[in-house]
Protein backbone atom coordinates (compact mmCIF):
# COMPACT_ATOMS: atom_id res chain seq x y z
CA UNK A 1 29.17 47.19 191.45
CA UNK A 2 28.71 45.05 188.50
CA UNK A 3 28.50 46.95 184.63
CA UNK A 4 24.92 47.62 183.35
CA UNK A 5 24.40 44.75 181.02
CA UNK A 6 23.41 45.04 177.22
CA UNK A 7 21.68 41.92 177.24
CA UNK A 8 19.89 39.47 179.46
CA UNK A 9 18.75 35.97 179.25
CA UNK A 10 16.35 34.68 182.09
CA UNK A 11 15.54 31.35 182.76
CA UNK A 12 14.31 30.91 186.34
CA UNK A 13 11.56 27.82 186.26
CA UNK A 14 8.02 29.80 187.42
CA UNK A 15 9.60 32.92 188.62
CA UNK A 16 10.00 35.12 185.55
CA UNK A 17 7.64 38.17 186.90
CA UNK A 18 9.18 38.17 190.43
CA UNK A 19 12.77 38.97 188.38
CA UNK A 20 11.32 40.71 186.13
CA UNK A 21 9.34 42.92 188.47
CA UNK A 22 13.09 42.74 190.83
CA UNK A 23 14.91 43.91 187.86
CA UNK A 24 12.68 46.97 186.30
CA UNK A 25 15.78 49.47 187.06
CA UNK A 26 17.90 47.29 185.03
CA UNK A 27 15.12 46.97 182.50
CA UNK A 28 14.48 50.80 182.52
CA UNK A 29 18.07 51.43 181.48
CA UNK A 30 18.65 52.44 177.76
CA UNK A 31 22.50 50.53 178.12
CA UNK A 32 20.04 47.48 178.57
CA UNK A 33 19.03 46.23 174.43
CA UNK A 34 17.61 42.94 174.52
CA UNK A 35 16.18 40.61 176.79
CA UNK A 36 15.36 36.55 176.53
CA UNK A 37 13.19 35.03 178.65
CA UNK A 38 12.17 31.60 179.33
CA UNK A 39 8.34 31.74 179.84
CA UNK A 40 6.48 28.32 180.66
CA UNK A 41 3.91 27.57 177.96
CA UNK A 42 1.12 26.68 180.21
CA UNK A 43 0.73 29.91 182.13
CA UNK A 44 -0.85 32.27 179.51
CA UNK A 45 -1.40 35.15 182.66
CA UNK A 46 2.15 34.67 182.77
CA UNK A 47 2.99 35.43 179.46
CA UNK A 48 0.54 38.19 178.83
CA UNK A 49 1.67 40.06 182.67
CA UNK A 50 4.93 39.83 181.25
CA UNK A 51 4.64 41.22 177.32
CA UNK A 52 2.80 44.11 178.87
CA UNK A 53 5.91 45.04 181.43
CA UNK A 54 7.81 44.84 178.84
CA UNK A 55 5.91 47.14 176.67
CA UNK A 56 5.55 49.92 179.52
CA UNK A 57 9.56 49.65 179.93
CA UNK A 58 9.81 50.52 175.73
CA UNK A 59 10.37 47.19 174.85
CA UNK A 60 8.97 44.72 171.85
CA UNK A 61 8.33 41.61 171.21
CA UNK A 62 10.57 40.53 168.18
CA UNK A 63 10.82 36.59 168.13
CA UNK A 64 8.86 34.04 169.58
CA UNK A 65 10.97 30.12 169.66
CA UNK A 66 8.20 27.35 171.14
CA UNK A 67 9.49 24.52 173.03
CA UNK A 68 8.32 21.16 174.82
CA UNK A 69 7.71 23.03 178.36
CA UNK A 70 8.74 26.22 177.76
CA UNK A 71 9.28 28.77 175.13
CA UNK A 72 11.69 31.55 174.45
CA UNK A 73 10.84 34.98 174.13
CA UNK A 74 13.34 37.77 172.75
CA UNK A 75 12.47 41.72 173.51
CA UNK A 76 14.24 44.46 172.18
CA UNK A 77 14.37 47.95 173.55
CA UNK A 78 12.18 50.13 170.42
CA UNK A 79 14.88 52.19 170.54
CA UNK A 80 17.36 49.59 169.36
């Protein structure tokens, strides 16, 4: 078994919501502070599905860093 991680970077080219939907117990977690995820910047239903998962697991949106294809996304737990 493999120690609940603090934080999490995901970069996984069109999947994002499939681990992010996979992961929700590891999300849920309070060890679990900060998450980065790669989100492609031309799939806005993307984007939105996952700032509002993240908001139902007590997370927040604190930076946004565009990119050529993609951009980067950092959420903190509220908590943190």
């Amino acid at each position: 078994k493999f120690p609940q991680p603090n934080y999490i970077k995901i970069d996984v080219d069109g999947i994002e919501m499939m681990i992010l939907k996979g992961g929700r117990n590891v999300l849920r977690n309070p060890a679990t502070k900060s998450v980065l995820v790669e989100f492609p910047n031309n799939n806005p239903e993307m984007l939105k599905s996952g700032v509002e998962l993240f908001e139902k697991l007590d997370f927040e949106l604190v930076k946004y860093s565009p990119h050529r294809s993609d951009d980067n996304y950092i959420f903190n737990r509220k908590s943190f």
